[in-house]
Structure formats: structure tokens, C-alpha cells
PDB file of N, CA and C in Angstrom:
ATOM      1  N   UNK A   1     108.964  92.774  80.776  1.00  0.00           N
ATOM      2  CA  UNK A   1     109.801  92.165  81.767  1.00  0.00           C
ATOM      3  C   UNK A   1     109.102  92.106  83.126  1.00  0.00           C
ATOM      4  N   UNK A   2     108.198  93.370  83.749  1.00  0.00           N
ATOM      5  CA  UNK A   2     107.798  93.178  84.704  1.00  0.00           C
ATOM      6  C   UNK A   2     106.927  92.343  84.943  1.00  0.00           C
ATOM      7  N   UNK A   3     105.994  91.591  83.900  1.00  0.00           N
ATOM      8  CA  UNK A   3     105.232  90.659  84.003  1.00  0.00           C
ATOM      9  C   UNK A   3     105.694  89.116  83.929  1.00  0.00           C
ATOM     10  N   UNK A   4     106.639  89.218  83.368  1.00  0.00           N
ATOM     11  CA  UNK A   4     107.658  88.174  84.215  1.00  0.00           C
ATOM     12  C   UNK A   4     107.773  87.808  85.231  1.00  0.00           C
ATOM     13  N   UNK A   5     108.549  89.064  85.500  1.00  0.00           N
ATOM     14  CA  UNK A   5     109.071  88.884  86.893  1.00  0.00           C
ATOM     15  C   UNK A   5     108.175  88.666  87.754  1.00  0.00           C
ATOM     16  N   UNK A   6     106.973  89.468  87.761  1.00  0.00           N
ATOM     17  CA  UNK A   6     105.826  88.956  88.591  1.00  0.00           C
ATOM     18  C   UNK A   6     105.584  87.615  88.609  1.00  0.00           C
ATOM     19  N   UNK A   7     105.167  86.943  87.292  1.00  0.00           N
ATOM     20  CA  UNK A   7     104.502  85.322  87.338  1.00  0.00           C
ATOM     21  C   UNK A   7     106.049  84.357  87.959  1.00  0.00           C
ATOM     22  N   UNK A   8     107.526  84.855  87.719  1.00  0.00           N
ATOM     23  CA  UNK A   8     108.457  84.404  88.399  1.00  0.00           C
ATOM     24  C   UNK A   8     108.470  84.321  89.995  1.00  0.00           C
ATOM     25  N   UNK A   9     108.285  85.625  90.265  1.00  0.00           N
ATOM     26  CA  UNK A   9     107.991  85.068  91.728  1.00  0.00           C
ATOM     27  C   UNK A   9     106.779  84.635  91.821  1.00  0.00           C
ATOM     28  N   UNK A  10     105.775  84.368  91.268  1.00  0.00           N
ATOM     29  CA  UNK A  10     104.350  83.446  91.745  1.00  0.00           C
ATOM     30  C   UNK A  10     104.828  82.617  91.987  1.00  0.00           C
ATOM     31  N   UNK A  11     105.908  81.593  90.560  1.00  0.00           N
ATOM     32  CA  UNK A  11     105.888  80.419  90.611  1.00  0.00           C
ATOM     33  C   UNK A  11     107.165  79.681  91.894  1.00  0.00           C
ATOM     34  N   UNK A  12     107.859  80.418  92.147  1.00  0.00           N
ATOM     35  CA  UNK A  12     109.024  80.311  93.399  1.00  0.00           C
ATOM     36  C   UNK A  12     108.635  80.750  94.549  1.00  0.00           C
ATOM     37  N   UNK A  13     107.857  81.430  94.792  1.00  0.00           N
ATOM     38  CA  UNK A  13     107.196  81.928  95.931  1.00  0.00           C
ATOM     39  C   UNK A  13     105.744  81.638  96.754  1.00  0.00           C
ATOM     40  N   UNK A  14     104.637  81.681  95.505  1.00  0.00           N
ATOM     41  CA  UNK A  14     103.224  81.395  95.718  1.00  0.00           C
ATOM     42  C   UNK A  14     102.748  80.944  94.760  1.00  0.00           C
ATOM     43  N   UNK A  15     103.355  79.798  94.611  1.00  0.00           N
ATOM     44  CA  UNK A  15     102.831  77.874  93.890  1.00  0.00           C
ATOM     45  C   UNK A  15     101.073  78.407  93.953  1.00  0.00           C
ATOM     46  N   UNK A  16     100.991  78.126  95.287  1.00  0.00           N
ATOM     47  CA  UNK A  16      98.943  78.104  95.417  1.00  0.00           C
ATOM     48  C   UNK A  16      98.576  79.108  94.576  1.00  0.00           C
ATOM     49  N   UNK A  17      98.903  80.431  94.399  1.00  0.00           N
ATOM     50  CA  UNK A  17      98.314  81.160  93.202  1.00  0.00           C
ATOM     51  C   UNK A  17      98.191  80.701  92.327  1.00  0.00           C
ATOM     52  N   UNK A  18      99.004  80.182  91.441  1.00  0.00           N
ATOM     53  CA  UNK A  18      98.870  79.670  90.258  1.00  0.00           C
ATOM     54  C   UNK A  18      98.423  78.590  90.209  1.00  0.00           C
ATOM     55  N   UNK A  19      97.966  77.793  91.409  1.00  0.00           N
ATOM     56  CA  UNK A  19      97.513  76.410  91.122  1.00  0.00           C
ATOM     57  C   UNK A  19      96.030  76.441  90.937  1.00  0.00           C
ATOM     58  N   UNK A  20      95.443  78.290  91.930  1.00  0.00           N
ATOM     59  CA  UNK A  20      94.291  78.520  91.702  1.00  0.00           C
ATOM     60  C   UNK A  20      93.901  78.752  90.397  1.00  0.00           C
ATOM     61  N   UNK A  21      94.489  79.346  89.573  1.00  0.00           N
ATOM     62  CA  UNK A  21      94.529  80.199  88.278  1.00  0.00           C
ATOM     63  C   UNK A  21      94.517  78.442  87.552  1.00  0.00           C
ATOM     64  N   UNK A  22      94.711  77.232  87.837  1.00  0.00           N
ATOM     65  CA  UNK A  22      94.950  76.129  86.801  1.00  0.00           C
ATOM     66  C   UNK A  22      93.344  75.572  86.728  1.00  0.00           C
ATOM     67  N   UNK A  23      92.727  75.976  87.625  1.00  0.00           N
ATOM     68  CA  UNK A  23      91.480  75.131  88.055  1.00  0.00           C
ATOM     69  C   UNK A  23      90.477  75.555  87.044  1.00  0.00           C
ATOM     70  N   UNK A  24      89.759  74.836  86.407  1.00  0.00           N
ATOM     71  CA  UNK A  24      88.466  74.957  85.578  1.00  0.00           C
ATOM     72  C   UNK A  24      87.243  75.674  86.081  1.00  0.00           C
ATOM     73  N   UNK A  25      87.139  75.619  87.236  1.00  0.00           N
ATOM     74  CA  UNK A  25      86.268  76.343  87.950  1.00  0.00           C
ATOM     75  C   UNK A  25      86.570  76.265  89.741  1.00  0.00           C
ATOM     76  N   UNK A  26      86.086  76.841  90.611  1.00  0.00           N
ATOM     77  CA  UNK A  26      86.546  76.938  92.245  1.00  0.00           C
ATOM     78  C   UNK A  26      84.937  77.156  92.314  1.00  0.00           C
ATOM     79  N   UNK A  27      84.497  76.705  93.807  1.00  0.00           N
ATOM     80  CA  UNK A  27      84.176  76.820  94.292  1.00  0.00           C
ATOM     81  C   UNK A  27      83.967  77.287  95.802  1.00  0.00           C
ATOM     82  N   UNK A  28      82.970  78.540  96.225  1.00  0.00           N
ATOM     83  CA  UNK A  28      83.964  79.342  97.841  1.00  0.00           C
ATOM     84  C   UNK A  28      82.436  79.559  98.398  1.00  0.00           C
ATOM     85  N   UNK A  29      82.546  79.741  99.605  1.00  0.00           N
ATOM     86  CA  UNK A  29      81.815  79.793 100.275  1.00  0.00           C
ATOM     87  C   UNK A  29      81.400  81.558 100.506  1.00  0.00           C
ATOM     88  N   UNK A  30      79.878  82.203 100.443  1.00  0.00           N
ATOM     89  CA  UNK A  30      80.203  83.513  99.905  1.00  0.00           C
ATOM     90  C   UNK A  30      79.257  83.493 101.614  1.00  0.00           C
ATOM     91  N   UNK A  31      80.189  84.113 102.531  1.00  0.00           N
ATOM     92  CA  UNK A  31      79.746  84.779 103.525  1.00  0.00           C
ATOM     93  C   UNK A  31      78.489  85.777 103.923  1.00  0.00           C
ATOM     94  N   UNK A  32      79.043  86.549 103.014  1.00  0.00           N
ATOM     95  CA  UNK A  32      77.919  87.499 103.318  1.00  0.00           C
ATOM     96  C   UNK A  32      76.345  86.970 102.754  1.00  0.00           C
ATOM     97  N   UNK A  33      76.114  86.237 102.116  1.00  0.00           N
ATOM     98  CA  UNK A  33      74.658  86.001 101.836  1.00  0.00           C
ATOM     99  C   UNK A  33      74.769  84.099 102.150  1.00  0.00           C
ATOM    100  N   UNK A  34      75.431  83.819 102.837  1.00  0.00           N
ATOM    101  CA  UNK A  34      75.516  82.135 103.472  1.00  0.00           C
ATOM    102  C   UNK A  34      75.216  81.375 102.548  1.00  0.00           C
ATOM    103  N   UNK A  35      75.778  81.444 101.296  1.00  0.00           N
ATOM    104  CA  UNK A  35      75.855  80.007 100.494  1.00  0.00           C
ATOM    105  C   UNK A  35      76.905  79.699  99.613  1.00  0.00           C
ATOM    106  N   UNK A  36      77.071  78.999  99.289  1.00  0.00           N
ATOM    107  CA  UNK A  36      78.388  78.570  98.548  1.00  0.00           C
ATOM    108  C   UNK A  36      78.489  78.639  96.495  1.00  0.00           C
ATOM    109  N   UNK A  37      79.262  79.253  96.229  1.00  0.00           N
ATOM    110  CA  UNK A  37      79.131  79.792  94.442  1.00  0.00           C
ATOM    111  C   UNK A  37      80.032  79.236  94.147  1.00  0.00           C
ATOM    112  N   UNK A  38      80.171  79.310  92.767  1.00  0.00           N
ATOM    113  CA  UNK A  38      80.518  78.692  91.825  1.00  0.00           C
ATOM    114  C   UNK A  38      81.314  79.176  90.715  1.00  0.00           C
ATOM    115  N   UNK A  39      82.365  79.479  90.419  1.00  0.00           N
ATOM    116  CA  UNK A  39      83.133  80.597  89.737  1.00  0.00           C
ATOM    117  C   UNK A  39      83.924  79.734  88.722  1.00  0.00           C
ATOM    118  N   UNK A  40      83.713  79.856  87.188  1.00  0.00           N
ATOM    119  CA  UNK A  40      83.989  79.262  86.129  1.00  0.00           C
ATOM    120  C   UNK A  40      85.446  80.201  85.560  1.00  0.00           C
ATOM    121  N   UNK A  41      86.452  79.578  84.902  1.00  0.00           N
ATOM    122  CA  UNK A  41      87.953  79.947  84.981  1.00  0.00           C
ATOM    123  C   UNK A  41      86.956  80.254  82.832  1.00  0.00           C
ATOM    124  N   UNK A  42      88.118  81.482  82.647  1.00  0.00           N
ATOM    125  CA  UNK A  42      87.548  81.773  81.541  1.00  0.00           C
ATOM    126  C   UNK A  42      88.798  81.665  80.694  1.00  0.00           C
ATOM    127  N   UNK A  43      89.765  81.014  81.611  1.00  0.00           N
ATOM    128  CA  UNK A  43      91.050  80.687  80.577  1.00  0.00           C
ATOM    129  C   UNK A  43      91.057  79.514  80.075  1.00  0.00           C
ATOM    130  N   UNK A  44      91.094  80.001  78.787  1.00  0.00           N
ATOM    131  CA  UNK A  44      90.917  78.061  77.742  1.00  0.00           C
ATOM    132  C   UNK A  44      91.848  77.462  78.166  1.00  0.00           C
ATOM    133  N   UNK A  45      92.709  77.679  79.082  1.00  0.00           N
ATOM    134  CA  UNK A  45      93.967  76.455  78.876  1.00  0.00           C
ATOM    135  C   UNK A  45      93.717  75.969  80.508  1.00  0.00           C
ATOM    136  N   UNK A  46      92.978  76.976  81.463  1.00  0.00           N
ATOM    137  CA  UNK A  46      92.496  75.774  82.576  1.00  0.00           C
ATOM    138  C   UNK A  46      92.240  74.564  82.484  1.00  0.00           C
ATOM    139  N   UNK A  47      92.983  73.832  83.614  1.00  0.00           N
ATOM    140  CA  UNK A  47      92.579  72.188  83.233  1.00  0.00           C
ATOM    141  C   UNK A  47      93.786  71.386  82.223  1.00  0.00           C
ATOM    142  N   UNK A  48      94.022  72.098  81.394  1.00  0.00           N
ATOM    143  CA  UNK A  48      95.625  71.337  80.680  1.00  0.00           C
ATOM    144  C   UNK A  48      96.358  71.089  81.831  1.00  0.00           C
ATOM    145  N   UNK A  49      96.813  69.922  80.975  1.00  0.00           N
ATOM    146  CA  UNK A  49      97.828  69.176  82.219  1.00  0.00           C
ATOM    147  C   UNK A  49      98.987  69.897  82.201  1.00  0.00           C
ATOM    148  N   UNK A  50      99.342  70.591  81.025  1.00  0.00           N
ATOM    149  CA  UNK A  50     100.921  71.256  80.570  1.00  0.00           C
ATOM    150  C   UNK A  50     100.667  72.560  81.132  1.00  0.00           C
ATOM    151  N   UNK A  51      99.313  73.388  81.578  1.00  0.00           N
ATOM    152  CA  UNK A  51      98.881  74.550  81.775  1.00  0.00           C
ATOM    153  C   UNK A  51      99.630  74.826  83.324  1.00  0.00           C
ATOM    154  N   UNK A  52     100.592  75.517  83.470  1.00  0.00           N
ATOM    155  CA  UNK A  52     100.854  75.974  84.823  1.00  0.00           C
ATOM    156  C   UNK A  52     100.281  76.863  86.012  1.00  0.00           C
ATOM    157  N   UNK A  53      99.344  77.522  85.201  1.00  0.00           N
ATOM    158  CA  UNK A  53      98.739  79.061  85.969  1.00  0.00           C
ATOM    159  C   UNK A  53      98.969  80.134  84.717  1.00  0.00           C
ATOM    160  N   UNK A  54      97.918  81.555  85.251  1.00  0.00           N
ATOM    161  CA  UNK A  54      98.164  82.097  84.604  1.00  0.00           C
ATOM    162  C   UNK A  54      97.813  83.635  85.093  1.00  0.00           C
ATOM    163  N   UNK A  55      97.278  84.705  84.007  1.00  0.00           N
ATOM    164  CA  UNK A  55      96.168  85.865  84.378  1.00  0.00           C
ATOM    165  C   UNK A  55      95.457  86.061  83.009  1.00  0.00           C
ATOM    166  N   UNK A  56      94.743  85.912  82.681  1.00  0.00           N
ATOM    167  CA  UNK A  56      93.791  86.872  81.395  1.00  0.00           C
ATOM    168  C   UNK A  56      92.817  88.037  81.725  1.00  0.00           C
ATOM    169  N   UNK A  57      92.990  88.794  80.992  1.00  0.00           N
ATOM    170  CA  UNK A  57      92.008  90.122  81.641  1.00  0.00           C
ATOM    171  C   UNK A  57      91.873  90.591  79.840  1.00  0.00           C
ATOM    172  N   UNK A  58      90.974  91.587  79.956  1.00  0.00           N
ATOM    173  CA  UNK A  58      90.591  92.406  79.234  1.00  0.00           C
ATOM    174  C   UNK A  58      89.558  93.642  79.251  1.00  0.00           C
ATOM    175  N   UNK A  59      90.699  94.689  78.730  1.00  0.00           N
ATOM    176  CA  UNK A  59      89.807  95.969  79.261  1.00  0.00           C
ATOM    177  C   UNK A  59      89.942  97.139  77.467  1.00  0.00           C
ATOM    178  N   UNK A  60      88.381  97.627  77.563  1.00  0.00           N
ATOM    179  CA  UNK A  60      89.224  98.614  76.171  1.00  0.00           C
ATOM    180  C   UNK A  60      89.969  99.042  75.511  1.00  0.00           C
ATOM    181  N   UNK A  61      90.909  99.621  76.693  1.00  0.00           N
ATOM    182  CA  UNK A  61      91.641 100.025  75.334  1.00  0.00           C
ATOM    183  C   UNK A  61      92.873  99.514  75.428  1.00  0.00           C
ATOM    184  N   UNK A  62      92.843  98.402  75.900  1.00  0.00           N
ATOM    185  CA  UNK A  62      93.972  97.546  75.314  1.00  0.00           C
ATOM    186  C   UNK A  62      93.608  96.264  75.005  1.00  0.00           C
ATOM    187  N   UNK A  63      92.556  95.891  75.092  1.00  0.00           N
ATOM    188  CA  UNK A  63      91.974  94.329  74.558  1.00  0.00           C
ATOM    189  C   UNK A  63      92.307  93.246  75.312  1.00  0.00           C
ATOM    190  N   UNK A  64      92.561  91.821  74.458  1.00  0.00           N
ATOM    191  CA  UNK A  64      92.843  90.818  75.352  1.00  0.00           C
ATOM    192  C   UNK A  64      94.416  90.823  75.668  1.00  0.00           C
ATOM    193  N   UNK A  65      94.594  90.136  77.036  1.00  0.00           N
ATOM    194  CA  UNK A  65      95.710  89.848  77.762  1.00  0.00           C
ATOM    195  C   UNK A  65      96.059  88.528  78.130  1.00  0.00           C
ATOM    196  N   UNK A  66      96.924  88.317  78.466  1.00  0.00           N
ATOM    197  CA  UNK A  66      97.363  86.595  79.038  1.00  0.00           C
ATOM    198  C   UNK A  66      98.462  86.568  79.084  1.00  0.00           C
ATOM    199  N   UNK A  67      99.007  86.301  80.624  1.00  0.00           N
ATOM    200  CA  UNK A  67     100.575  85.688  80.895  1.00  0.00           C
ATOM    201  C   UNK A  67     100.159  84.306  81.217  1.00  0.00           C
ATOM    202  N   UNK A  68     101.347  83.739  80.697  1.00  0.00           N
ATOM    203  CA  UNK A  68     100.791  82.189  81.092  1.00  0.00           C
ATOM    204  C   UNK A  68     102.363  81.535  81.594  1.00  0.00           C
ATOM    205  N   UNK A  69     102.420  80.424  82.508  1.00  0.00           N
ATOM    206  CA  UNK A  69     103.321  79.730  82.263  1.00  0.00           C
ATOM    207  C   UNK A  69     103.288  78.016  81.961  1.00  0.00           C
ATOM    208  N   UNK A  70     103.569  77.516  81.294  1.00  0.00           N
ATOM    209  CA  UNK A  70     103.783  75.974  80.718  1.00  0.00           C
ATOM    210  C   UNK A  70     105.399  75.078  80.742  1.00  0.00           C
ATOM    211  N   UNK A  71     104.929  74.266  81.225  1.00  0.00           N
ATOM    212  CA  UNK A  71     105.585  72.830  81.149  1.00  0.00           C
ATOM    213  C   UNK A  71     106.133  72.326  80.011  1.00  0.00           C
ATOM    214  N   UNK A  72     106.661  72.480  79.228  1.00  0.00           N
ATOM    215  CA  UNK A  72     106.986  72.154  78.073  1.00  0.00           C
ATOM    216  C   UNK A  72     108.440  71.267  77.808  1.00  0.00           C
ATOM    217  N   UNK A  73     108.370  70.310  77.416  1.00  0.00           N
ATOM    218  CA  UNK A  73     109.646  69.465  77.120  1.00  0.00           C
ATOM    219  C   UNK A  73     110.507  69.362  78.120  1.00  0.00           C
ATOM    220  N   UNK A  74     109.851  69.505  80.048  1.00  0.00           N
ATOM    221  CA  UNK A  74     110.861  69.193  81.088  1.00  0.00           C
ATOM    222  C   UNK A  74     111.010  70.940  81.303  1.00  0.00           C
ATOM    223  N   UNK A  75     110.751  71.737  81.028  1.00  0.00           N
ATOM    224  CA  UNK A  75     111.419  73.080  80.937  1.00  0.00           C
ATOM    225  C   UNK A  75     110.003  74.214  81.114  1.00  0.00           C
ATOM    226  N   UNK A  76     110.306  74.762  82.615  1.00  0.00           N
ATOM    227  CA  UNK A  76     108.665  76.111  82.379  1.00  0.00           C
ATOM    228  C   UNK A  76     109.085  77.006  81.503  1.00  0.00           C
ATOM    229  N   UNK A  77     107.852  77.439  80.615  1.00  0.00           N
ATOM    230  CA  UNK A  77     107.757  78.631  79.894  1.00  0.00           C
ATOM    231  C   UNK A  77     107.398  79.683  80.131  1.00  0.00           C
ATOM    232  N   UNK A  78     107.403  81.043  79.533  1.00  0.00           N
ATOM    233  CA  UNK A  78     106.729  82.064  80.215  1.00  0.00           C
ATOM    234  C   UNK A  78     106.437  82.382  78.836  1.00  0.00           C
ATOM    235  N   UNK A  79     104.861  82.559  78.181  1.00  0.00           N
ATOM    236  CA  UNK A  79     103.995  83.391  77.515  1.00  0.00           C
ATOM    237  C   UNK A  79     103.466  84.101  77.486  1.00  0.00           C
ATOM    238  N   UNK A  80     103.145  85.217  77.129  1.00  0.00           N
ATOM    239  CA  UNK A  80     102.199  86.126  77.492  1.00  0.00           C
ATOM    240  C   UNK A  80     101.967  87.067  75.908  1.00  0.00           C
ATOM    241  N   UNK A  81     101.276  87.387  75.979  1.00  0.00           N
ATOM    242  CA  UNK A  81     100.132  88.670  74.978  1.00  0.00           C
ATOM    243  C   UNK A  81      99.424  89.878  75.358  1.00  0.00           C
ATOM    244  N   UNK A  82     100.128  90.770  75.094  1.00  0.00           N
ATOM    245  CA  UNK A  82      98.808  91.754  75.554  1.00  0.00           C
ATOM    246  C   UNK A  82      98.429  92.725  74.298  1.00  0.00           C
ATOM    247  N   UNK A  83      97.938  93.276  74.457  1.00  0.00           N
ATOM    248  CA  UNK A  83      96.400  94.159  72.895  1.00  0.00           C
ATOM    249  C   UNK A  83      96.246  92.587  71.812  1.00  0.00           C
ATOM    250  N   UNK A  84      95.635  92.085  72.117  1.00  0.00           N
ATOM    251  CA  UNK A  84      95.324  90.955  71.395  1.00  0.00           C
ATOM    252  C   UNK A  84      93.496  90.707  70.912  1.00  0.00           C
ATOM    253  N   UNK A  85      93.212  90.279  69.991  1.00  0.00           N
ATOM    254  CA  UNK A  85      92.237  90.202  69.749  1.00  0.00           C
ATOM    255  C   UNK A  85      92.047  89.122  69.614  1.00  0.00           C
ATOM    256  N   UNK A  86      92.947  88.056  69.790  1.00  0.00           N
ATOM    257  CA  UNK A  86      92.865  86.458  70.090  1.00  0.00           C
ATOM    258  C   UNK A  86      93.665  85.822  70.980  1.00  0.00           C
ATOM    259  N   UNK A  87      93.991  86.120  72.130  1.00  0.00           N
ATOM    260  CA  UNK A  87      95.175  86.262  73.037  1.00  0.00           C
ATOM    261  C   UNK A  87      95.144  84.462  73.211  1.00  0.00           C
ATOM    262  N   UNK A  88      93.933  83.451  73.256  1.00  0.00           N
ATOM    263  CA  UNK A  88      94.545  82.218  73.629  1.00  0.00           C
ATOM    264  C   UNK A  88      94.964  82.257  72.359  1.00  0.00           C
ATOM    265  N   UNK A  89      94.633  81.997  71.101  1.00  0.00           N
ATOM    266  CA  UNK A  89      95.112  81.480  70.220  1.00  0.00           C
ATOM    267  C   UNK A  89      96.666  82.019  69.710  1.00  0.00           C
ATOM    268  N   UNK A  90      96.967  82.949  70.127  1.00  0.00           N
ATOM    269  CA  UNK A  90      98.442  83.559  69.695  1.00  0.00           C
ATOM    270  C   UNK A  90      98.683  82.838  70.634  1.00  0.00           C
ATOM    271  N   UNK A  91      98.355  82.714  71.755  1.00  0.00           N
ATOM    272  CA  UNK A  91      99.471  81.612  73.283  1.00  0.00           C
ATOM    273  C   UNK A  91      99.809  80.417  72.098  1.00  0.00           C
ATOM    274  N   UNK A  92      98.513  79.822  71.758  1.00  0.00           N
ATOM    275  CA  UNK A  92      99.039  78.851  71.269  1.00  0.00           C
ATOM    276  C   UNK A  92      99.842  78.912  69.938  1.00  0.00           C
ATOM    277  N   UNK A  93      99.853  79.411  69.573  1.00  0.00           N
ATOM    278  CA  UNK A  93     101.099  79.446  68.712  1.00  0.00           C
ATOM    279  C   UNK A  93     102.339  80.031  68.948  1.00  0.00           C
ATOM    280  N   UNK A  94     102.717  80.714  69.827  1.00  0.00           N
ATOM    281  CA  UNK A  94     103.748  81.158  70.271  1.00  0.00           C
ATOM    282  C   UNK A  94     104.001  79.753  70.916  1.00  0.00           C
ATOM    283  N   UNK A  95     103.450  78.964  71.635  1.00  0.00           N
ATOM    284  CA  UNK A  95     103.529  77.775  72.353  1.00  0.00           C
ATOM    285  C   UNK A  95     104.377  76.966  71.726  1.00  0.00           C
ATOM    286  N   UNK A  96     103.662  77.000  70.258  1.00  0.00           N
ATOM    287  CA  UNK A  96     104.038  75.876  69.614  1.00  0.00           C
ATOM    288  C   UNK A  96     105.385  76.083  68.886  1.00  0.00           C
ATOM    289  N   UNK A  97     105.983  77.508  68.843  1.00  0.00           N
ATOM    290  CA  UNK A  97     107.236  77.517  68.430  1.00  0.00           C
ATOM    291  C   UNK A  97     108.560  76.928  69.976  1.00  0.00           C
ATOM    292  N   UNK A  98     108.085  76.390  70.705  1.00  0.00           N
ATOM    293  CA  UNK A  98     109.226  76.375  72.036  1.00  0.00           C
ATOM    294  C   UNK A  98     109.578  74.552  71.636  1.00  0.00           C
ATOM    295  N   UNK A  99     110.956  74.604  71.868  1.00  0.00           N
ATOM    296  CA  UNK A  99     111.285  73.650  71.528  1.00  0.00           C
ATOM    297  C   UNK A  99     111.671  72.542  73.096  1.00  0.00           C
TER     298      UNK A  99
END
């Protein structure tokens, strides 16, 4: 529930978070050594048009993670996975059961 509630207020509160989290890659300007990098989004569903934002992480001893939210049939979703050893691919099938 609390990870809900978190990506709930992202999406009612701080839109721009999650619009960062939609992007395929960003690009920022890195101060301290004066040049500008290049930072690649490692969430497969960056870039979907239905893709709202998200978080994926993964750490030992709980494996892969992913809250996501989607656009689906007029209606946002809230997905998420955590101890996963295929976390996009369960999104997408959990996805694909929303009517």
C-alpha cells in the first residue's frame, strides 16, 4: 500500500517526476567536471506511449523491483513487483490482465 500511495501522490502532486522516470534517456549538465552526460533509463517500458512513470531498482536480497503506473483503457493503473526475477515481464502480464 505504501508504494502506492507514494507513486499516488507523484502522480497528483509531482507530474515532472514521473515524466522524468518516462524518458528513454536525460541528459544533465555535470558541474563538477564541466560537461554534459548522458544517462540511459533501464526501464523497458521508457518511451511507451501508455508508460506513465515509474521506479525499478534492484538489490540482493530482494531482487528485481518495479512500481509502475499506465494509461490503460482511459483509466491510470498502478503495477508494481517486488523479489522478482523478471519484474518487466510479470508488469507485463499483470498489465495484460486490466481491463
Amino acid at each position: 500500500y505504501d508504494l502506492y500511495a507514494l507513486m499516488n501522490f507523484l502522480y497528483r502532486q509531482h507530474p515532472n517526476i514521473l515524466e522524468m522516470s518516462r524518458q528513454k534517456s536525460v541528459s544533465l549538465y555535470d558541474y563538477s567536471v564541466s560537461k554534459r552526460r548522458s544517462f540511459s533509463n533501464i526501464d523497458f517500458f521508457a518511451g511507451s506511449k501508455n508508460f506513465f512513470g515509474g521506479k525499478t531498482g534492484f538489490i540482493e536480497q530482494s531482487g528485481g523491483n518495479l512500481v509502475t503506473l499506465f494509461q490503460k483503457n482511459g483509466k491510470m493503473v498502478f503495477v508494481g513487483v517486488l523479489s522478482s526475477a523478471d519484474r518487466f515481464g510479470e508488469i507485463e502480464k499483470l498489465l495484460s490482465c486490466v481491463e
